[in-house]
C-alpha atoms as a PDB file:
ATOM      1  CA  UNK A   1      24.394 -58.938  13.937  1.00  0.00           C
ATOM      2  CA  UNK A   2      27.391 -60.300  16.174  1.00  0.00           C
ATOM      3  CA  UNK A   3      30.759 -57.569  15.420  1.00  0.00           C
ATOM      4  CA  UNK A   4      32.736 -58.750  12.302  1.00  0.00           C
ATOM      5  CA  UNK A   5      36.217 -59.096  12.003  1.00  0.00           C
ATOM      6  CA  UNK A   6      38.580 -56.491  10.612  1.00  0.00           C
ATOM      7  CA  UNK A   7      39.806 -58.360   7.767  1.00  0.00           C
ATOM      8  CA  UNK A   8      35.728 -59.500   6.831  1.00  0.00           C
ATOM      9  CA  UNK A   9      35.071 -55.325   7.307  1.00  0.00           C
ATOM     10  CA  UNK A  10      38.091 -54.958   4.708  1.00  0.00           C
ATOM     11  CA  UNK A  11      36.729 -57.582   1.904  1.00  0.00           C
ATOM     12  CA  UNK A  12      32.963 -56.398   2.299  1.00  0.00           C
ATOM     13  CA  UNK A  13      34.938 -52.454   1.744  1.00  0.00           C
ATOM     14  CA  UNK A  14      36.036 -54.080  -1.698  1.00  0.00           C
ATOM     15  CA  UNK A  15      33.122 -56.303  -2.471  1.00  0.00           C
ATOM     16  CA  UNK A  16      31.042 -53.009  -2.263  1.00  0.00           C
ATOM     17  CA  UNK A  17      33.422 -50.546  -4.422  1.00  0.00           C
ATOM     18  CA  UNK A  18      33.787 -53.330  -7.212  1.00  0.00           C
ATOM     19  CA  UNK A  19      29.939 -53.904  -7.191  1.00  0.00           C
ATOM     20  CA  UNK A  20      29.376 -50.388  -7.377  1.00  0.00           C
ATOM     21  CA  UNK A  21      31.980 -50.680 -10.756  1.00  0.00           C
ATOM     22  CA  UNK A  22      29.602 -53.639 -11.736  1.00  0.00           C
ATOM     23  CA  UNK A  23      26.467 -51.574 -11.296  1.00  0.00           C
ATOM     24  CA  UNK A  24      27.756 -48.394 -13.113  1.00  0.00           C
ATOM     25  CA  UNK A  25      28.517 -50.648 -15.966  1.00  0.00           C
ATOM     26  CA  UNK A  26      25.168 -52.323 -16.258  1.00  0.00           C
ATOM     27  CA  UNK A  27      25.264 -55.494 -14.874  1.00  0.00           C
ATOM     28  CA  UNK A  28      22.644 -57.047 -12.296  1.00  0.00           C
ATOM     29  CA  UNK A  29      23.646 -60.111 -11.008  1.00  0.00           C
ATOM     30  CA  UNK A  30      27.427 -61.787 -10.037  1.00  0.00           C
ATOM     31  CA  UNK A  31      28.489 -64.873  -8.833  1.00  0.00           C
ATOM     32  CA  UNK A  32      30.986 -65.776  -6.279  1.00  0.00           C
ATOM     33  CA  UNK A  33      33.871 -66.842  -8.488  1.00  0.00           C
ATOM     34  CA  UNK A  34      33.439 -63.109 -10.754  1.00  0.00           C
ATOM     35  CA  UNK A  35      33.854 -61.288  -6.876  1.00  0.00           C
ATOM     36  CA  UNK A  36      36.591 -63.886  -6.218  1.00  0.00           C
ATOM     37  CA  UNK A  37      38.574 -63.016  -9.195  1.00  0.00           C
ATOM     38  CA  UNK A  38      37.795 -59.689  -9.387  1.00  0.00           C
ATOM     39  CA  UNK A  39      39.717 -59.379  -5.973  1.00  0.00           C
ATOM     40  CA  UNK A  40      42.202 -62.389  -5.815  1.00  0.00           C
ATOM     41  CA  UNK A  41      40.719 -64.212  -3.188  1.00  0.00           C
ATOM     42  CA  UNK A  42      38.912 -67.772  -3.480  1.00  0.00           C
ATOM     43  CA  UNK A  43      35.073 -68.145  -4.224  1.00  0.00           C
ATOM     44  CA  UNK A  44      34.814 -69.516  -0.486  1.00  0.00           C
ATOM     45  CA  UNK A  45      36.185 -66.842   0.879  1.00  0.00           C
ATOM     46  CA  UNK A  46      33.336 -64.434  -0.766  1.00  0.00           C
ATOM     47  CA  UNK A  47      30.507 -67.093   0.084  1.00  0.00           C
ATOM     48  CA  UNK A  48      31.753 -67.433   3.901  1.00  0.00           C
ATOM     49  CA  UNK A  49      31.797 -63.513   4.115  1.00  0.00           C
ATOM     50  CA  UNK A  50      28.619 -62.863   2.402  1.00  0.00           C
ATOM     51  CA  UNK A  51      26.856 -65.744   4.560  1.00  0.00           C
ATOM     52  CA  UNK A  52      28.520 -63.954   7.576  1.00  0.00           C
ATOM     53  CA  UNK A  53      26.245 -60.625   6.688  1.00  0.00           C
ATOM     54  CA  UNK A  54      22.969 -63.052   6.206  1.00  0.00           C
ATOM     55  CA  UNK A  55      22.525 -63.022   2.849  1.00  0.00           C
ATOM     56  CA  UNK A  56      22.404 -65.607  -0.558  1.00  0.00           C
ATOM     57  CA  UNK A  57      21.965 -65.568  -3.857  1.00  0.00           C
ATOM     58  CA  UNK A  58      20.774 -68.340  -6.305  1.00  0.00           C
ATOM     59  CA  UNK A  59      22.645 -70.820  -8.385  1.00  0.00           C
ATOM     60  CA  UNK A  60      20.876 -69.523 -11.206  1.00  0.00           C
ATOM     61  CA  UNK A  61      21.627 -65.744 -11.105  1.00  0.00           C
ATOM     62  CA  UNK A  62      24.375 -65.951  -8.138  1.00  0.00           C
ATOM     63  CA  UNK A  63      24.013 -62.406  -5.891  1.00  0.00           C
ATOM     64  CA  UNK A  64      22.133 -59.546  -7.036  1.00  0.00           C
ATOM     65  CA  UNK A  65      24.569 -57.018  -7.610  1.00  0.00           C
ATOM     66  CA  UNK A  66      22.053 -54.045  -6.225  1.00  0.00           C
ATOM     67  CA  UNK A  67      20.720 -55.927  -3.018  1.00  0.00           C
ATOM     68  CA  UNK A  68      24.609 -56.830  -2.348  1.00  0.00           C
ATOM     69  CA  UNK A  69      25.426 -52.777  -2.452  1.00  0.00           C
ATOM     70  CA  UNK A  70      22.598 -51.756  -0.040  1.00  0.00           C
ATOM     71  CA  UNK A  71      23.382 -54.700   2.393  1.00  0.00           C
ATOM     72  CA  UNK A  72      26.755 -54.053   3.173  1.00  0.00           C
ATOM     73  CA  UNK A  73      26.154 -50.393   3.316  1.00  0.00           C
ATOM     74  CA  UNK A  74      23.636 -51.283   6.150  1.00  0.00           C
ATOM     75  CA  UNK A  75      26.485 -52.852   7.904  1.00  0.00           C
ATOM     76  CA  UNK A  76      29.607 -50.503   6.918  1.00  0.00           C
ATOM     77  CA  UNK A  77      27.686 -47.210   7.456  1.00  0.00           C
ATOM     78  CA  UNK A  78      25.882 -45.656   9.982  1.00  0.00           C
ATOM     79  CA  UNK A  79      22.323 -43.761   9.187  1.00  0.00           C
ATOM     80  CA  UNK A  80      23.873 -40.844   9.722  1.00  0.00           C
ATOM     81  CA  UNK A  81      27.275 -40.577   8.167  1.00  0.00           C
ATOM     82  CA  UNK A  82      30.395 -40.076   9.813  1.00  0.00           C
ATOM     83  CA  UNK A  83      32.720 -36.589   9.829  1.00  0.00           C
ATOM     84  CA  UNK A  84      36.388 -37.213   9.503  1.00  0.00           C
ATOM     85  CA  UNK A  85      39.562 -34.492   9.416  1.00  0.00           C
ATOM     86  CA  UNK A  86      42.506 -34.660   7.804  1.00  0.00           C
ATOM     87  CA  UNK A  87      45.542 -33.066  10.380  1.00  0.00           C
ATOM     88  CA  UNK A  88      48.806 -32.712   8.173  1.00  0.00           C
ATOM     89  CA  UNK A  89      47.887 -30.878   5.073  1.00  0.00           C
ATOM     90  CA  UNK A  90      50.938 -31.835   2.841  1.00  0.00           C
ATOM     91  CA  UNK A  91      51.270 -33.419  -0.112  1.00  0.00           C
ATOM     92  CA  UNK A  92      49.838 -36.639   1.615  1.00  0.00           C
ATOM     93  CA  UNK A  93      46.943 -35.086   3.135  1.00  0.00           C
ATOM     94  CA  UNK A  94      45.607 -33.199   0.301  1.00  0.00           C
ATOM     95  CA  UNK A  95      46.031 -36.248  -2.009  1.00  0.00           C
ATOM     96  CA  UNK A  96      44.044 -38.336   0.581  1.00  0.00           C
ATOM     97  CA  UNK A  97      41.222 -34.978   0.883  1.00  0.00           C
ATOM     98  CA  UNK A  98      40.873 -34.841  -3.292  1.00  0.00           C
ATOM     99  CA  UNK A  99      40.617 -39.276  -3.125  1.00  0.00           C
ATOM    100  CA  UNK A 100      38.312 -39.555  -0.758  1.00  0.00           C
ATOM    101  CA  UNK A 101      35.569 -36.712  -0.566  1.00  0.00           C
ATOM    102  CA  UNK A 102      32.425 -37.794  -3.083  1.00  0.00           C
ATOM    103  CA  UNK A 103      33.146 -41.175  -3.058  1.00  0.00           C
ATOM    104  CA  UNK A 104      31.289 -42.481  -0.164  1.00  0.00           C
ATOM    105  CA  UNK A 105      27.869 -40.618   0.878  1.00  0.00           C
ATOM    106  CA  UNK A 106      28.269 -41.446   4.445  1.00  0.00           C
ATOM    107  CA  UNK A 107      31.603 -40.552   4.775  1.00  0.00           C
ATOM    108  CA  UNK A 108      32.747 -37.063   4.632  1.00  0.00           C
ATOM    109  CA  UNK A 109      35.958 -35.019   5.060  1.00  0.00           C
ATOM    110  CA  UNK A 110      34.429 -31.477   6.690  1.00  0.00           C
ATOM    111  CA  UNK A 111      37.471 -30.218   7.581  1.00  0.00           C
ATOM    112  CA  UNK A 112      41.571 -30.078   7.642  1.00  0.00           C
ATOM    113  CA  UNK A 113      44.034 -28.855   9.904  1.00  0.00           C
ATOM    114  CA  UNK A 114      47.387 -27.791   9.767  1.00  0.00           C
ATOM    115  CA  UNK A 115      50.673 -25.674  12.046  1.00  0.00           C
ATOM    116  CA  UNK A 116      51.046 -23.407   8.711  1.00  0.00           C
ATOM    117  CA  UNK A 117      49.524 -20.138   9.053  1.00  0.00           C
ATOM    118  CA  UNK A 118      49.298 -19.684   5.071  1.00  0.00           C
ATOM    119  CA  UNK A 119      47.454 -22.645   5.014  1.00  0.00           C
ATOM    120  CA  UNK A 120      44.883 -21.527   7.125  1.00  0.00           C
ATOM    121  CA  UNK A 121      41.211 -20.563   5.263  1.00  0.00           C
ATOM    122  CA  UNK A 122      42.511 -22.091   2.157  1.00  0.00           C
ATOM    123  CA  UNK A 123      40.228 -25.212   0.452  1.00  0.00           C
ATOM    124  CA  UNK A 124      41.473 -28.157  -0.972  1.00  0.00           C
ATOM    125  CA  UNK A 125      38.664 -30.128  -2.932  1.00  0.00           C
ATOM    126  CA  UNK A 126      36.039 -27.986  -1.075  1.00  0.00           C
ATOM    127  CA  UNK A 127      37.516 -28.721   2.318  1.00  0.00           C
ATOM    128  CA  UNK A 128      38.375 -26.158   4.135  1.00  0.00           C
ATOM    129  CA  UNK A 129      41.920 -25.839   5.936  1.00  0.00           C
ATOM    130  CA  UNK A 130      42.004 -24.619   9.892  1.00  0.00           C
ATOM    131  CA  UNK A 131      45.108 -24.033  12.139  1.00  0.00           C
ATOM    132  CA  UNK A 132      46.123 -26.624  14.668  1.00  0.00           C
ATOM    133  CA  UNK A 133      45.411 -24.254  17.230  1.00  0.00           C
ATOM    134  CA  UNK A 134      41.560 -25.175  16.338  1.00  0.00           C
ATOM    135  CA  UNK A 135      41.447 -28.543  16.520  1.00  0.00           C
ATOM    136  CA  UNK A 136      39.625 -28.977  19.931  1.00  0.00           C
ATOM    137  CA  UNK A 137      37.104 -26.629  18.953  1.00  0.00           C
ATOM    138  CA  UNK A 138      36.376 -27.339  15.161  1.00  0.00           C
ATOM    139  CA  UNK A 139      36.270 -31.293  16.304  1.00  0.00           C
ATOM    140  CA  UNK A 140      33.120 -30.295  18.765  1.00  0.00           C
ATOM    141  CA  UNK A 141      31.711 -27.673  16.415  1.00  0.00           C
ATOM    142  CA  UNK A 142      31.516 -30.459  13.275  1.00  0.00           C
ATOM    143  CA  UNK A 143      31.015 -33.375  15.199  1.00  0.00           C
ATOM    144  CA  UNK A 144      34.003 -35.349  13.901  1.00  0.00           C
ATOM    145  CA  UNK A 145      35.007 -38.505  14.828  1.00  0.00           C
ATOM    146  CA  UNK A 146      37.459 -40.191  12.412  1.00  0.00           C
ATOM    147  CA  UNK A 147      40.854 -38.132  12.218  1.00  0.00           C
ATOM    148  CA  UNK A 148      43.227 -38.890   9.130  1.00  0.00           C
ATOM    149  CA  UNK A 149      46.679 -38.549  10.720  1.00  0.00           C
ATOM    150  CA  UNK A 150      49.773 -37.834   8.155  1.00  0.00           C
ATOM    151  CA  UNK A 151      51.434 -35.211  10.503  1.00  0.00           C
ATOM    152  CA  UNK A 152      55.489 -36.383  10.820  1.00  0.00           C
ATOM    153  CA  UNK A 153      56.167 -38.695  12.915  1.00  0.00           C
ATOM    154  CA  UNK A 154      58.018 -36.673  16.008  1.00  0.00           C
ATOM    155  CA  UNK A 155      54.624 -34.776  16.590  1.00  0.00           C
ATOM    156  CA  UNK A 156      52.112 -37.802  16.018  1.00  0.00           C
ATOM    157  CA  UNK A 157      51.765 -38.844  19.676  1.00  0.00           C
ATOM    158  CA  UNK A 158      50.784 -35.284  20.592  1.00  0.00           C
ATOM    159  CA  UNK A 159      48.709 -34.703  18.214  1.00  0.00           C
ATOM    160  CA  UNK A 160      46.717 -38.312  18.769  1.00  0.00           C
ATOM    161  CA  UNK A 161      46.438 -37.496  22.310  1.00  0.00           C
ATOM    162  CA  UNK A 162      44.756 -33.937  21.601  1.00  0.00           C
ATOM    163  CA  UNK A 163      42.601 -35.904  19.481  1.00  0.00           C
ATOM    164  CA  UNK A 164      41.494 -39.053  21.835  1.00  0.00           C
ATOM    165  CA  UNK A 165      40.550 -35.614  24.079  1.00  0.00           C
ATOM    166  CA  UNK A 166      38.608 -33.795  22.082  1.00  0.00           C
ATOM    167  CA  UNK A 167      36.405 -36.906  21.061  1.00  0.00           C
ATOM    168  CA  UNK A 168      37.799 -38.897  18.495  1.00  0.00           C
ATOM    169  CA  UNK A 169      36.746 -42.279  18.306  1.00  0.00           C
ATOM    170  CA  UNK A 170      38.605 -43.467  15.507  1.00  0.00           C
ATOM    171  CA  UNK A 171      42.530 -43.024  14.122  1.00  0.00           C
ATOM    172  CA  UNK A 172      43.787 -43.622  10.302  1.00  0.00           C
ATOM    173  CA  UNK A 173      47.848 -43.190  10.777  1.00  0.00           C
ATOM    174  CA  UNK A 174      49.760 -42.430   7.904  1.00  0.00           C
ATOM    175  CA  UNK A 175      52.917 -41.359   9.878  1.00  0.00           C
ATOM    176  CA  UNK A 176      55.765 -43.493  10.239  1.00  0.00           C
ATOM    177  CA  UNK A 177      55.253 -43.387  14.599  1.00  0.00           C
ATOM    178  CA  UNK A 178      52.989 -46.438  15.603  1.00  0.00           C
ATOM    179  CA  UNK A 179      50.716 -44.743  18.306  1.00  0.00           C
ATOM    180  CA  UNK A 180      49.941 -46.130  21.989  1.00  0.00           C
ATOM    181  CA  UNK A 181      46.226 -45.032  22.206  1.00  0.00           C
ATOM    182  CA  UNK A 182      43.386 -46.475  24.897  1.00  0.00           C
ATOM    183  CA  UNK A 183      41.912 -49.501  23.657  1.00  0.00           C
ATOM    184  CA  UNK A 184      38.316 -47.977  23.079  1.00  0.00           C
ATOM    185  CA  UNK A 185      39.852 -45.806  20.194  1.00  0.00           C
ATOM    186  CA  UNK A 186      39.817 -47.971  16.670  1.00  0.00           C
ATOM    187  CA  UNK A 187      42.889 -47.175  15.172  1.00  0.00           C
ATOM    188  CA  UNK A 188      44.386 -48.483  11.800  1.00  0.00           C
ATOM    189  CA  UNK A 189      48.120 -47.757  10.645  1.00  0.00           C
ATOM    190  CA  UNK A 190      49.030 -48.001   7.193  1.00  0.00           C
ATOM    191  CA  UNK A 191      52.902 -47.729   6.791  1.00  0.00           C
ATOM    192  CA  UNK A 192      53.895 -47.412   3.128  1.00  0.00           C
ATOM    193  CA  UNK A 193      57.230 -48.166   3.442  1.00  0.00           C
ATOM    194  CA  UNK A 194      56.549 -51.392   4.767  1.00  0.00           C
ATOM    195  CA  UNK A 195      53.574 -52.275   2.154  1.00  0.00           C
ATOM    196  CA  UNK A 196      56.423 -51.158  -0.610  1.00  0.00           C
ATOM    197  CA  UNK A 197      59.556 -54.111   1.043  1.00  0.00           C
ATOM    198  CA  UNK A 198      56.220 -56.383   0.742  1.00  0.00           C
ATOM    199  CA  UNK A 199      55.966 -55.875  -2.403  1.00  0.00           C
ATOM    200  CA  UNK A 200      59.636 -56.004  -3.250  1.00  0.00           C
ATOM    201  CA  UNK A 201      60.303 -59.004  -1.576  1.00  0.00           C
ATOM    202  CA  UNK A 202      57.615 -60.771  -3.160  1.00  0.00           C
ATOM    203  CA  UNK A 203      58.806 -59.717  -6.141  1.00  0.00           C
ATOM    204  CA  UNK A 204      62.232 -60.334  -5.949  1.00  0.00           C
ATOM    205  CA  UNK A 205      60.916 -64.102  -4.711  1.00  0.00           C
ATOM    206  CA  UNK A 206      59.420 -63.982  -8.245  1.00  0.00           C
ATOM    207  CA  UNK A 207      62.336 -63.035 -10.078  1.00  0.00           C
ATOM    208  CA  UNK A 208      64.336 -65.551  -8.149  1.00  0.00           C
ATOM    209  CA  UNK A 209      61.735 -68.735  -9.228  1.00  0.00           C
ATOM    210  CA  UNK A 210      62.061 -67.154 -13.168  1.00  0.00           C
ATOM    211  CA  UNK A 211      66.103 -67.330 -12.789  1.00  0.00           C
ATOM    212  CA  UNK A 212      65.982 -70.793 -11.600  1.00  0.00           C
ATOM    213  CA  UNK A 213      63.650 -72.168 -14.634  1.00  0.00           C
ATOM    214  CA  UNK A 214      66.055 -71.088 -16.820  1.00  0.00           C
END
């Protein structure tokens, strides 16, 4: 199969993690228009996706809720999982350790790092916190290659670049410094604050349409 786009990656991410929520609750089968409004997106959307990944389902039944899980898990994971760290073990970084650990079996936060010394040793949600001074060598010894970034912002570069050295192959930043990395690193940045005005100015867009009706 041909490399998928980002956004496609992001939708098959949710199509999985609500089908999984279908599964647990007993159901077998969905159709496109249940995904579609499920996840506020259009039924063509979901069709053009899933017949991006190969597969169909039947007018009948629509997609078969089980199939659909093991499919895009051939295509999201790899056979044998991926290791990611955490680095910044604040209030952001253990909240993202305790989220994401046991929810995907292919996906696994092995370790954490962090410039406090008290921190050091110490496990959050089973995962076990190391000094920065380690990184290099805990990186090689655990075979990581995702890294979790929510370090501030003045010491993100530095940290990225120690990183992209030690063998990282892919970034999540949660800092508020976008990051210059080589283009054969994936990264993703997720700034909050900006998500947050999105959200506000949509909102105060709504607000503005319910004034004007009255």
């Amino acid at each position: 199969m041909k490399k998928l786009p980002d956004k496609t990656i992001e939708r098959l991410s949710m199509y999985r993690r609500n089908l999984i929520l279908c599964l647990s609750q007993g159901k077998k089968y969905i159709y496109s228009h249940e995904l579609a409004n499920d996840l506020h997106i259009t039924p063509v959307q979901v069709r053009r996706d899933i017949m991006l990944i190969g597969y169909s389902g039947t007018l009948r039944k629509g997609y078969d809720v089980e199939e659909m899980i093991k499919l895009i898990g051939t295509i999201i994971d790899t056979e044998q999982g991926k290791n990611v760290a955490v680095i910044g073990v604040g209030n952001l970084g253990r909240a993202i350790i305790s989220y994401i650990n046991g929810k995907r079996s292919k996906l696994k936060i092995v370790a954490a790092f962090d410039s406090d010394s008290e921190k050091s040793g110490k496990l959050y949600a089973g995962v076990r916190v190391f000094h920065l001074k380690e990184l290099e060598t805990q990186i090689l010894e655990k075979n990581i290659s995702i890294a979790i970034l929510t370090v501030p912002g003045d010491v993100a570069e530095e940290i990225a670049e120690r990183l992209i050295t030690a063998g990282i192959k892919g970034i999540l930043n949660y800092t508020p410094r976008p990051l210059n990395i080589p283009s054969h690193i994936y990264l993703e940045e997720y700034d909050m604050i900006t998500s947050i005005e999105k959200v506000a100015y949509h909102s105060k867009s709504a607000e503005e349409m319910n004034y004007s009706y009255r």
